[in-house]
Protein backbone atom coordinates (compact mmCIF):
# COMPACT_ATOMS: atom_id res chain seq x y z
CA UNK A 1 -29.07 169.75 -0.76
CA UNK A 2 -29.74 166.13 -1.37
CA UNK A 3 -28.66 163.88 -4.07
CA UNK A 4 -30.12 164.98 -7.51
CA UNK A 5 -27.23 165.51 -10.47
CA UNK A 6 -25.21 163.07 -8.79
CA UNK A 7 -23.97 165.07 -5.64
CA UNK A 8 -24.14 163.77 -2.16
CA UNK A 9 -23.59 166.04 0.66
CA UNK A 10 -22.51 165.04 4.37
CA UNK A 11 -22.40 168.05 7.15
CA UNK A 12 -19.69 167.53 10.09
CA UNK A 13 -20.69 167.12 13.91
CA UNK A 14 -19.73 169.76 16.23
CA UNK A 15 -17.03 168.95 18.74
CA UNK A 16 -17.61 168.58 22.36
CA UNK A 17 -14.31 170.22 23.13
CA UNK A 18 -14.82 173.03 25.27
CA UNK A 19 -18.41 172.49 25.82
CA UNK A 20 -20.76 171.42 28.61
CA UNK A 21 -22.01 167.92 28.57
CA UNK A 22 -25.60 169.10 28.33
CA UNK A 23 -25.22 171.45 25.92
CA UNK A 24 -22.81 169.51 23.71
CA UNK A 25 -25.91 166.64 23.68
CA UNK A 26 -28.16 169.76 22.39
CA UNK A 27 -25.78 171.24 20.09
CA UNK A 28 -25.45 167.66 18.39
CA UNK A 29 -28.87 167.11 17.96
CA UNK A 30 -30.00 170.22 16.49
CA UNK A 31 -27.24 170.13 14.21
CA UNK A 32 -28.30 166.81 12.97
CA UNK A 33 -31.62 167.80 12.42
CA UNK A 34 -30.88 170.94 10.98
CA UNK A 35 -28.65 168.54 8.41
CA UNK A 36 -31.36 165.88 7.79
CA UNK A 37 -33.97 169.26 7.03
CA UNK A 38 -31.28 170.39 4.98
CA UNK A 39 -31.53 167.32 2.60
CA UNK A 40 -27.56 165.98 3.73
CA UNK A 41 -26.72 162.42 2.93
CA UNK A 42 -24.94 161.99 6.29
CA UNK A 43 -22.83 163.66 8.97
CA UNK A 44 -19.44 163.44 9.43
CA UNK A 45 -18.37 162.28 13.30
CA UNK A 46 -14.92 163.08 14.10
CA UNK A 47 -12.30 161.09 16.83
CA UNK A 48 -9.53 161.90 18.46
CA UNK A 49 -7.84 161.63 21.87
CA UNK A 50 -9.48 164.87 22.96
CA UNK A 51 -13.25 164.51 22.16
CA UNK A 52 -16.18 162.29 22.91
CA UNK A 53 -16.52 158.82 21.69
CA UNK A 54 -17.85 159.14 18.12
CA UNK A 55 -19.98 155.80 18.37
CA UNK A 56 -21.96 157.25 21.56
CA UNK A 57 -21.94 160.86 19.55
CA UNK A 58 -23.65 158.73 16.28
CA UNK A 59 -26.25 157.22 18.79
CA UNK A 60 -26.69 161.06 19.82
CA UNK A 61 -27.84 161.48 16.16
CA UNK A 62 -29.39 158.66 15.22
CA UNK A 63 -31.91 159.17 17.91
CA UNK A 64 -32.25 162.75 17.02
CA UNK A 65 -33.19 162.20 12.90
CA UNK A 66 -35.11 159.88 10.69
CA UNK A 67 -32.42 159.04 8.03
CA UNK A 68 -29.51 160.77 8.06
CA UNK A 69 -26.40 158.15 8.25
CA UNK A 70 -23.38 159.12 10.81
CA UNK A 71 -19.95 159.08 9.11
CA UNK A 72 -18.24 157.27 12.06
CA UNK A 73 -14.40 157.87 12.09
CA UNK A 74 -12.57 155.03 13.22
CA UNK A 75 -9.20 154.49 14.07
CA UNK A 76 -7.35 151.14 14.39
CA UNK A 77 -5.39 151.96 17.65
CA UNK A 78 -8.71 152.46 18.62
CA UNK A 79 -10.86 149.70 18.24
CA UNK A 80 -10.60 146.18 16.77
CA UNK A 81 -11.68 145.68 13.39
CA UNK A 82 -14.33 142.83 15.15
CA UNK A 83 -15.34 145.82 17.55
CA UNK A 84 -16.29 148.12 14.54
CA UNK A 85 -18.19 145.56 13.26
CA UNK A 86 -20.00 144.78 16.02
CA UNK A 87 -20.51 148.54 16.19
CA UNK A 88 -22.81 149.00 12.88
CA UNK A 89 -24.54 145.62 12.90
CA UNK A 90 -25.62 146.27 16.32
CA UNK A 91 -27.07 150.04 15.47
CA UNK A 92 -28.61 148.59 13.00
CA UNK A 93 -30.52 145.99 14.84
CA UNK A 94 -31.38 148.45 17.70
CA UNK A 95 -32.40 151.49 15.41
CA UNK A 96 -32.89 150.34 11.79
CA UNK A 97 -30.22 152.38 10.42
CA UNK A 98 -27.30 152.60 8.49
CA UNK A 99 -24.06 154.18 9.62
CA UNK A 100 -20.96 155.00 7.09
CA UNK A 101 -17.22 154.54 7.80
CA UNK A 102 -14.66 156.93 7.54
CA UNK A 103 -11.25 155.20 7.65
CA UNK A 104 -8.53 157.17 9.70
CA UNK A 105 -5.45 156.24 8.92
CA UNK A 106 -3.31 158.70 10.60
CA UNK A 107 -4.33 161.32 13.06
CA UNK A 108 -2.65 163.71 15.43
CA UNK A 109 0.90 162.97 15.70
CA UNK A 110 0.40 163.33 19.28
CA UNK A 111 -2.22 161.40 19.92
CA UNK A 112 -0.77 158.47 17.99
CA UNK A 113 2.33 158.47 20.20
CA UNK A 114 0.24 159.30 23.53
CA UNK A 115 -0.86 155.33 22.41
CA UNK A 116 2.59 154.09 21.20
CA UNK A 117 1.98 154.52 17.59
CA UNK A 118 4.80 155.16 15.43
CA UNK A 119 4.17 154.26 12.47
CA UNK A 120 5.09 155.13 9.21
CA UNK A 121 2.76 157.54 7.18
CA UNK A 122 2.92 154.68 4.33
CA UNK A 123 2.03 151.41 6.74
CA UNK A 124 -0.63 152.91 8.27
CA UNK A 125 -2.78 152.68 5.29
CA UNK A 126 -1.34 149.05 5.03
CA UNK A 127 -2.94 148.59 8.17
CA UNK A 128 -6.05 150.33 7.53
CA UNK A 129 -6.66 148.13 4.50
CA UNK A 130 -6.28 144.92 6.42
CA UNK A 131 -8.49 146.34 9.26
CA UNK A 132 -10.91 147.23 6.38
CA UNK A 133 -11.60 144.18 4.74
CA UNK A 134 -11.99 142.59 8.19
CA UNK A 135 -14.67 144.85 8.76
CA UNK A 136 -16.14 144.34 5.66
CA UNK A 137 -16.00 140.67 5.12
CA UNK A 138 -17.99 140.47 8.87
CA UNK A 139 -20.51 142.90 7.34
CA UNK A 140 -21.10 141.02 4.21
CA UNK A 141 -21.88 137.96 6.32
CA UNK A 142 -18.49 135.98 5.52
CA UNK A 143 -16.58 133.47 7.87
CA UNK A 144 -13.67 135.49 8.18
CA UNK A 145 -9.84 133.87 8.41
CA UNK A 146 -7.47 136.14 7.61
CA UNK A 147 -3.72 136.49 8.49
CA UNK A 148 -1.46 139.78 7.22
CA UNK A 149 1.05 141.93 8.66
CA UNK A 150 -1.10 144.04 11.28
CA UNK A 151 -4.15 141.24 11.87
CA UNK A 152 -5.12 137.89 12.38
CA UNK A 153 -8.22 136.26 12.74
CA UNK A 154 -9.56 132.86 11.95
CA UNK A 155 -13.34 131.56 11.33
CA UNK A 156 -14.85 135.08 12.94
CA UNK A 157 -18.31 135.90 12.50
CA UNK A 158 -20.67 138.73 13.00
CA UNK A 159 -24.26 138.12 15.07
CA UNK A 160 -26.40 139.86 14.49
CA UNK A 161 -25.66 139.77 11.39
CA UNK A 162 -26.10 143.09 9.30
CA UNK A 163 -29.16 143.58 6.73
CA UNK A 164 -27.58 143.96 2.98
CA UNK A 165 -29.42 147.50 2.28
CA UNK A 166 -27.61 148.83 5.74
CA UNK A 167 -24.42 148.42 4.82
CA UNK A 168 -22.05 151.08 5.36
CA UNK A 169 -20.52 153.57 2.58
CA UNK A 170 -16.68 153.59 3.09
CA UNK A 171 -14.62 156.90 2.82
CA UNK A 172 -10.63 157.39 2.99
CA UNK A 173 -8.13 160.38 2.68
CA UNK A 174 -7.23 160.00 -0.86
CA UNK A 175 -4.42 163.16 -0.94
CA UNK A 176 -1.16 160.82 -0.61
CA UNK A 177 -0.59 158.35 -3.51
CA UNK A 178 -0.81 155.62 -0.65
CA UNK A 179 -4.27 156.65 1.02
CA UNK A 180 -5.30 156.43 -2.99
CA UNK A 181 -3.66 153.15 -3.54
CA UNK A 182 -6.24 151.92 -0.19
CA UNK A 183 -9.29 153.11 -1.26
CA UNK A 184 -8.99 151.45 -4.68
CA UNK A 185 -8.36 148.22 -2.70
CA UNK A 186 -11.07 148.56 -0.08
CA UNK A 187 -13.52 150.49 -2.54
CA UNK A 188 -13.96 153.30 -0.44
CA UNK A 189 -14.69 157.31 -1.58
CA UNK A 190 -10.83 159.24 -1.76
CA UNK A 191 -11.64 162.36 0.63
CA UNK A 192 -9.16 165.16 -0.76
CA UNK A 193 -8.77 168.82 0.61
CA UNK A 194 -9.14 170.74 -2.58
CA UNK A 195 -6.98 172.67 -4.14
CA UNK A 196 -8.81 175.42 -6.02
CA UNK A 197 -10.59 174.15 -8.94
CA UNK A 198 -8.88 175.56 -11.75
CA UNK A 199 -6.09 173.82 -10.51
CA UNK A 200 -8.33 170.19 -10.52
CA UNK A 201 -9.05 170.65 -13.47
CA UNK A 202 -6.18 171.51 -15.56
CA UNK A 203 -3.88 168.74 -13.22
CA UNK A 204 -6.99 166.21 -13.38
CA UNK A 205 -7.42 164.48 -10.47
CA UNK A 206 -6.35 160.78 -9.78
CA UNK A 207 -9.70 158.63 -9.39
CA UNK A 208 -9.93 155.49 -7.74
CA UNK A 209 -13.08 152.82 -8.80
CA UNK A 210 -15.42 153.93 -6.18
CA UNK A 211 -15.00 157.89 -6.88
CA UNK A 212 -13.74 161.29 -4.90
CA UNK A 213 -14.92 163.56 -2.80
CA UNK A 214 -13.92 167.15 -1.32
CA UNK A 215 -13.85 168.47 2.41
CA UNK A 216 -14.71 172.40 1.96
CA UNK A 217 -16.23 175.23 3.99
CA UNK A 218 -19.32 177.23 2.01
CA UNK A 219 -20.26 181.22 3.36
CA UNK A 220 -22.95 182.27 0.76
CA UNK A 221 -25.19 185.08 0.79
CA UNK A 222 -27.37 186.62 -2.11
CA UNK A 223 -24.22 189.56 -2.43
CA UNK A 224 -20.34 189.14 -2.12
CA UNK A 225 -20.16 191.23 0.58
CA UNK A 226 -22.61 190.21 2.88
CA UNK A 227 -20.66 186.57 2.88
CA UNK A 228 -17.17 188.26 2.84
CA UNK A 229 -18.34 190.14 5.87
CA UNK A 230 -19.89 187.15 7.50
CA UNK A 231 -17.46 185.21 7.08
CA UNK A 232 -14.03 187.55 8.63
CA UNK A 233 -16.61 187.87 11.83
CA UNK A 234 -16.91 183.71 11.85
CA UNK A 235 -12.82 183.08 11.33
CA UNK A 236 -11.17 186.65 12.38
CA UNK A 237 -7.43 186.89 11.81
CA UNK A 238 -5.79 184.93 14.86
CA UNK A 239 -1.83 185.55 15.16
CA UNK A 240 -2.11 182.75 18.09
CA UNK A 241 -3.77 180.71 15.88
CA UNK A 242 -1.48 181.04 13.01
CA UNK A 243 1.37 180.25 14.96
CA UNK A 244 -0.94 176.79 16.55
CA UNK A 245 -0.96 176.15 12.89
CA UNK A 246 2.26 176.64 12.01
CA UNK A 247 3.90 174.06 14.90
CA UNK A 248 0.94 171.74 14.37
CA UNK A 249 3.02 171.33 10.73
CA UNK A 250 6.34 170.72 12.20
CA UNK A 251 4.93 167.36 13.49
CA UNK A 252 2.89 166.57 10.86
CA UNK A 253 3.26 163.69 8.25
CA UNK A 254 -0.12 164.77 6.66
CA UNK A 255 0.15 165.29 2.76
CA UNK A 256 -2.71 167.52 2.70
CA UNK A 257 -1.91 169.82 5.51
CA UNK A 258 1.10 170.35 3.93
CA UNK A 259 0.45 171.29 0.32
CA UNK A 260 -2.58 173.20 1.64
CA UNK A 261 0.06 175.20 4.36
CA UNK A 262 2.13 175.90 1.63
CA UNK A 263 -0.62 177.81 -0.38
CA UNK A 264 -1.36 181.29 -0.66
CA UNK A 265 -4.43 182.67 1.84
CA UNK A 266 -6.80 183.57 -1.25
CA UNK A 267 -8.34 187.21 -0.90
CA UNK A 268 -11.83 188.52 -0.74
CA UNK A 269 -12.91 188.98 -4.20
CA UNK A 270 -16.34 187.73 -5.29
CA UNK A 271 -14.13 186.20 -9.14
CA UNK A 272 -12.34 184.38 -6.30
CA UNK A 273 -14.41 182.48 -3.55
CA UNK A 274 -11.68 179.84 -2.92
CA UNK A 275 -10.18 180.42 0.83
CA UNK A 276 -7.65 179.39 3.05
CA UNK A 277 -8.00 181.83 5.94
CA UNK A 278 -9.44 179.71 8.84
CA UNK A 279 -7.06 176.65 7.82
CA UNK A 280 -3.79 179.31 8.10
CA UNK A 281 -5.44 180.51 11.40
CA UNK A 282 -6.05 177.31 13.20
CA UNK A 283 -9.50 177.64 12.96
CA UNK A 284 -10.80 174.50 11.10
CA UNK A 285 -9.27 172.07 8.99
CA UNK A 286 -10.46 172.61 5.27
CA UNK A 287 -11.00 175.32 2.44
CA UNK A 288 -13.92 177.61 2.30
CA UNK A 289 -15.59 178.37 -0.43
CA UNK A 290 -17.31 182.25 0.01
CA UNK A 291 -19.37 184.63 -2.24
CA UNK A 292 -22.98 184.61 -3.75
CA UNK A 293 -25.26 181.62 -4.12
CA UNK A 294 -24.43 181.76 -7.61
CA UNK A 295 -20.96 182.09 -7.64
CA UNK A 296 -20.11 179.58 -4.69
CA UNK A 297 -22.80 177.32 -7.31
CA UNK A 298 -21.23 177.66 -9.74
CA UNK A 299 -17.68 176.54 -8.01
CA UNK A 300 -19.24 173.60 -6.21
CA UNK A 301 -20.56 172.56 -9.61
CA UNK A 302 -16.70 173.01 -11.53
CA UNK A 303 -15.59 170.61 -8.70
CA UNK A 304 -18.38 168.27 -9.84
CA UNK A 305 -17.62 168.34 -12.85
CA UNK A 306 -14.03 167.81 -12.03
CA UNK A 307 -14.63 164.32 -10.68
CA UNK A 308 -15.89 165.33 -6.96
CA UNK A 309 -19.19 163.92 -6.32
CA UNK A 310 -19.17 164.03 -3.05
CA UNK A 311 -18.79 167.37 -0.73
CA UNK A 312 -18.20 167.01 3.13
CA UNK A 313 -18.84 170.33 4.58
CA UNK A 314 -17.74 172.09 7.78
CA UNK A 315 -19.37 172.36 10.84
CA UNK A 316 -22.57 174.49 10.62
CA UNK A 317 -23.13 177.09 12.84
CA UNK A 318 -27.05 177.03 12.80
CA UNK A 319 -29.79 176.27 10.59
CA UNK A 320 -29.69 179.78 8.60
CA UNK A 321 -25.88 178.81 7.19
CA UNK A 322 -27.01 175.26 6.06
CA UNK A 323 -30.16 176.69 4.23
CA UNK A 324 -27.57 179.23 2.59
CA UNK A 325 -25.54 176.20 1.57
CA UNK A 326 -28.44 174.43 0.55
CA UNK A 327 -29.04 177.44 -1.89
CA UNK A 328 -25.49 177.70 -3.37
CA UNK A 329 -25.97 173.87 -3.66
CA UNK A 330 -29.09 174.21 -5.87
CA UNK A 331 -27.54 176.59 -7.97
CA UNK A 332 -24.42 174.03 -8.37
CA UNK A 333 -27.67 171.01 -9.57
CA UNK A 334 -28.86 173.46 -11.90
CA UNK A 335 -25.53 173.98 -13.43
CA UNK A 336 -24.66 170.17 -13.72
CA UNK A 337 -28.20 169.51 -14.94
């Protein structure tokens, strides 16, 4: 997949929900080294109250690869800002390498009130732009002294202190005009949920200084059919899981769950490979793109050409699915070039 034509590609970790310790330390590896063969940028590390610690999880897959950067989430009722810090510059000392950030603002409802966290949809991306540029001064080397409405600190510095060409990429949800407003200001990538791209491109998509990127499922196969098919056995209809959905969206104060909830399914056609299936059934949190290499290529390469540079897939299920991908992905270059 790689980086040629101007696309960068992250995969996503799997989740040790539901899975034995051993396995789960398996699964993670393999995945990452499936991703790294695979030509992937990075990997994207989830968090939330009900999985594993995404810094230990990153260590999982640093130790497992030669290059490929974890895209740590982190979450301000988490960790300190200082903590975060001390997070990357210390990988890098012990390992060499470079980790990205992926700013949550939000997060399950849930979870956020489990912690006493009630705040506004709005102020938390206040507060995840103050935490930010904590982080970031420390990183850059700065005495930091800072004082806003969510943090203060005064004369802080990082030790070790982090080499300039491991610095970590930033990335933000970018689908509320507020998480867009914060990544202009902290010059992080605007994640979106996409809608189909017709619709990007007629509507144009807001675009902050330091670009935008998509979260989206690909099922390819050389026919229509053969990635229909494979993809109804991966993400079955699920009336349990529909209704999981549909309460997870009463509680919700996420922009992009809802416009994406309030969209039509999509159908299996191969002039249509943009759908919504597995999001409507609980099953995963983004759109899937399905059909042949050269269709789902010539898709990923419309989004491109869009304004989406960047393309955070699913999970994989094994290394057959990201060397499909990897093929749709080539056709996309091909296109662009």
């Amino acid at each position: 997949m790689g980086e040629p034509a101007g696309l960068r590609v992250y995969a996503t970790c799997p989740q040790s929900k539901d899975v034995e310790p051993a396995e789960y330390r398996t699964r993670v590896a393999d995945v990452a080294r499936w991703s790294e063969e695979a030509g992937c940028h990075g990997i994207l590390v989830y968090t939330d109250n009900g999985i594993a610690d995404p810094w230990l999880v990153a260590q999982e897959v640093i130790e497992a690869t030669t290059r490929l950067r974890p895209l740590v989430a982190v979450q301000s009722v988490y960790m300190s800002p200082y903590s975060v810090a001390k997070m990357v510059t210390t990988l890098a000392y012990l390992h060499g390498r470079a980790v990205d950030l992926n700013i949550v603002a939000g997060g399950f409802r849930n979870d956020l009130l489990a912690l006493g966290d009630d705040t506004p949809h709005d102020e938390r991306y206040n507060r995840a732009v103050e935490y930010t540029k904590i982080i970031t001064g420390l990183l850059n080397g700065e005495t930091v002294s800072f004082e806003g409405d969510w943090y203060t600190v005064k004369n802080l510095r990082l030790t070790p202190p982090l080499p300039r060409d491991l610095a970590p990429g930033l990335t933000i949800s970018g689908s509320s005009p507020a998480g867009l407003a914060a990544a202009e200001e902290i010059g992080a990538l605007a994640v979106r949920y996409p809608k189909p791209v017709s619709e990007e491109q007629r509507e144009g998509i807001p675009t902050p200084t330091s670009g935008v990127g998509v979260r989206v499922g690909v099922i390819a196969r050389e026919s229509a059919a053969a990635a229909w098919r494979v993809a109804r056995e991966r993400f079955p209809e699920d009336r349990h899981g529909e209704v999981k959905h549909q309460l997870a969206m009463k509680v919700s104060d996420s922009h992009w769950h809802r416009d994406l909830s309030q969209r039509e399914q999509g159908v299996e056609e191969a002039d249509n490979p943009y759908w919504l299936g597995p999001f409507n059934n609980g099953q995963t949190f983004c759109p899937y793109l399905v059909g042949t290499h050269e269709r789902v290529g010539d898709e990923l390469a419309r989004y491109a050409g869009a304004g989406f540079a960047t393309f955070i897939l699913d999970i994989p299920p094994d290394r057959e699915e990201l060397e499909h991908t990897g093929a749709a992905f080539e056709q996309a270059r091909a296109r662009i070039a």
